[in-house]
Protein backbone atom coordinates (compact mmCIF):
# COMPACT_ATOMS: atom_id res chain seq x y z
CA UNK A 1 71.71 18.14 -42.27
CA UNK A 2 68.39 16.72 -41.10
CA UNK A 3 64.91 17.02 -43.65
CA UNK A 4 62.45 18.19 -42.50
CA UNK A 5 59.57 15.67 -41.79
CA UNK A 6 55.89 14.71 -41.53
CA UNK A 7 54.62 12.39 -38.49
CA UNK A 8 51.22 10.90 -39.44
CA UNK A 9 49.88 8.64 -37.14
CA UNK A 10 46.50 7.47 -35.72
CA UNK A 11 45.37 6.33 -31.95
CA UNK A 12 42.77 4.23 -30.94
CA UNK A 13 41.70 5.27 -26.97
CA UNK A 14 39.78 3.63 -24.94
CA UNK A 15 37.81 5.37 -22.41
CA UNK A 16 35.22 4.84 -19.91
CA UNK A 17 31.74 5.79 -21.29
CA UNK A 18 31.09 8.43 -18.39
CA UNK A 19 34.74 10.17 -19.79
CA UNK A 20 34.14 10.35 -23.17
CA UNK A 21 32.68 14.01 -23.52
CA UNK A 22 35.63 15.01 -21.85
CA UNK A 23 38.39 13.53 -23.50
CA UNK A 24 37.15 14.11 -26.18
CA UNK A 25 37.76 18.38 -24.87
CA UNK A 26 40.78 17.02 -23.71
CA UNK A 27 42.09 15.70 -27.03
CA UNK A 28 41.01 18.34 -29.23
CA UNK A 29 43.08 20.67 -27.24
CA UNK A 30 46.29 19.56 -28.98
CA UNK A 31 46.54 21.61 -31.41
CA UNK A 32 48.43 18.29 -33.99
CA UNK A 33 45.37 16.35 -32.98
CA UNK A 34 42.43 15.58 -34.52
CA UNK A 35 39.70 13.57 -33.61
CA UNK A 36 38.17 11.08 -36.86
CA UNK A 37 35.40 8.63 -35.06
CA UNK A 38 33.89 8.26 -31.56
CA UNK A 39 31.95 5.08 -30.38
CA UNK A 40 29.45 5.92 -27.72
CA UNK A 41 31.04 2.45 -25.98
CA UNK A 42 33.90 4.61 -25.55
CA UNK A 43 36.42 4.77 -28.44
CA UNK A 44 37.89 7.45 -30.04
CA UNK A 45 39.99 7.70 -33.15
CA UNK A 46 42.67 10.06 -33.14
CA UNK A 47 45.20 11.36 -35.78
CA UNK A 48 47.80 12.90 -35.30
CA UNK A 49 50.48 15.63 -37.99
CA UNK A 50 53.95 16.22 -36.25
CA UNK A 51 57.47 16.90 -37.53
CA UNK A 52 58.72 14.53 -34.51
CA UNK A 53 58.49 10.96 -33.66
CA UNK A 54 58.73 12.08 -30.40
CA UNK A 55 55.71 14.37 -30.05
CA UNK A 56 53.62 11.21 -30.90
CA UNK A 57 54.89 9.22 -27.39
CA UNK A 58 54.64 12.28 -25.53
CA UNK A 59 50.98 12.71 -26.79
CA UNK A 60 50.24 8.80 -25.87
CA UNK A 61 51.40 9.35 -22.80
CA UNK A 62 49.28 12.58 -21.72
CA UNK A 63 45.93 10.94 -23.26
CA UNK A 64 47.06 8.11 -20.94
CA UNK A 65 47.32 10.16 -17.42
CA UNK A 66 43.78 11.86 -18.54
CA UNK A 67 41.19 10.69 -16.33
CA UNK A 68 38.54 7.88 -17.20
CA UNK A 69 41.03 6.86 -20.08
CA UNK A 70 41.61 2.71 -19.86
CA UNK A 71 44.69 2.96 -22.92
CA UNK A 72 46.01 4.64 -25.79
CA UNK A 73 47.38 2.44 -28.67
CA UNK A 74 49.25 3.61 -31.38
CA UNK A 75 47.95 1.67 -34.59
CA UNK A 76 49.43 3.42 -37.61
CA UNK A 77 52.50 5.57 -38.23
CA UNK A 78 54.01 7.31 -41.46
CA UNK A 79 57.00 9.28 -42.15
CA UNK A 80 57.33 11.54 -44.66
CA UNK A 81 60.73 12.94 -45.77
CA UNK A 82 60.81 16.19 -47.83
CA UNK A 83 63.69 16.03 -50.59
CA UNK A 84 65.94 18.87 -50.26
CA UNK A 85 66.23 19.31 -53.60
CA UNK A 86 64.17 17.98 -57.06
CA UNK A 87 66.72 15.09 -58.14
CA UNK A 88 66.39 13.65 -55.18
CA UNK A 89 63.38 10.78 -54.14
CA UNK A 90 62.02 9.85 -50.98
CA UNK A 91 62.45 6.63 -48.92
CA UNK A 92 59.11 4.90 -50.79
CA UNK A 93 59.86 2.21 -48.12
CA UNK A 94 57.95 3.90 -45.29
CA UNK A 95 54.86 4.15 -47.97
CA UNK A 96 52.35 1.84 -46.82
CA UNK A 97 49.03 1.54 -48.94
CA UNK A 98 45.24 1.31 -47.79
CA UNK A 99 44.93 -1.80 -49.32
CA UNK A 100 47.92 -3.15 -46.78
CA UNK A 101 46.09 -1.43 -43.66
């Protein structure tokens, strides 16, 4: 029996300029996605709350086919694993703390 799990990850894209008002649109139409910075130069911080690994490639992969987008880089990912039960302690290896970022 799987746990259930939390995805937490963050995206830097890079966009041309001209795109950026709508990828932005384009981003904040995932409903797991939200968006935490823009940079007129065209960056955009994204974060993203799944309970797949797999979601997170898939989304990488759509921000990349949008137009005007120039990449989509995955810089931070977390896993979360709920305990089934109270005795029992998560993986404190995934943990990783701001002062390491």
């Amino acid at each position: 029996m799987s746990l259930p799990e939390a995805h937490i990850s963050s995206l830097l894209v890079q966009v041309s300029p001209e795109h950026l008002n709508t990828t932005k649109k384009l981003i904040e139409a995932f409903e797991e996605a939200e968006i935490y910075g823009v940079s007129e130069v065209g960056k955009i911080v994204v974060v993203l709350e799944t309970q797949t690994e797999g979601f997170i490639t898939d989304v990488i992969g759509k921000i990349n086919d949008m137009p005007g987008v120039l990449g989509a880089t995955m810089v931070y990912h977390q896993i979360d694993i709920e305990p089934n039960n109270k005795n029992q302690s998560p993986n404190n290896s995934y943990r990783v703390s701001e002062e390491q970022v």
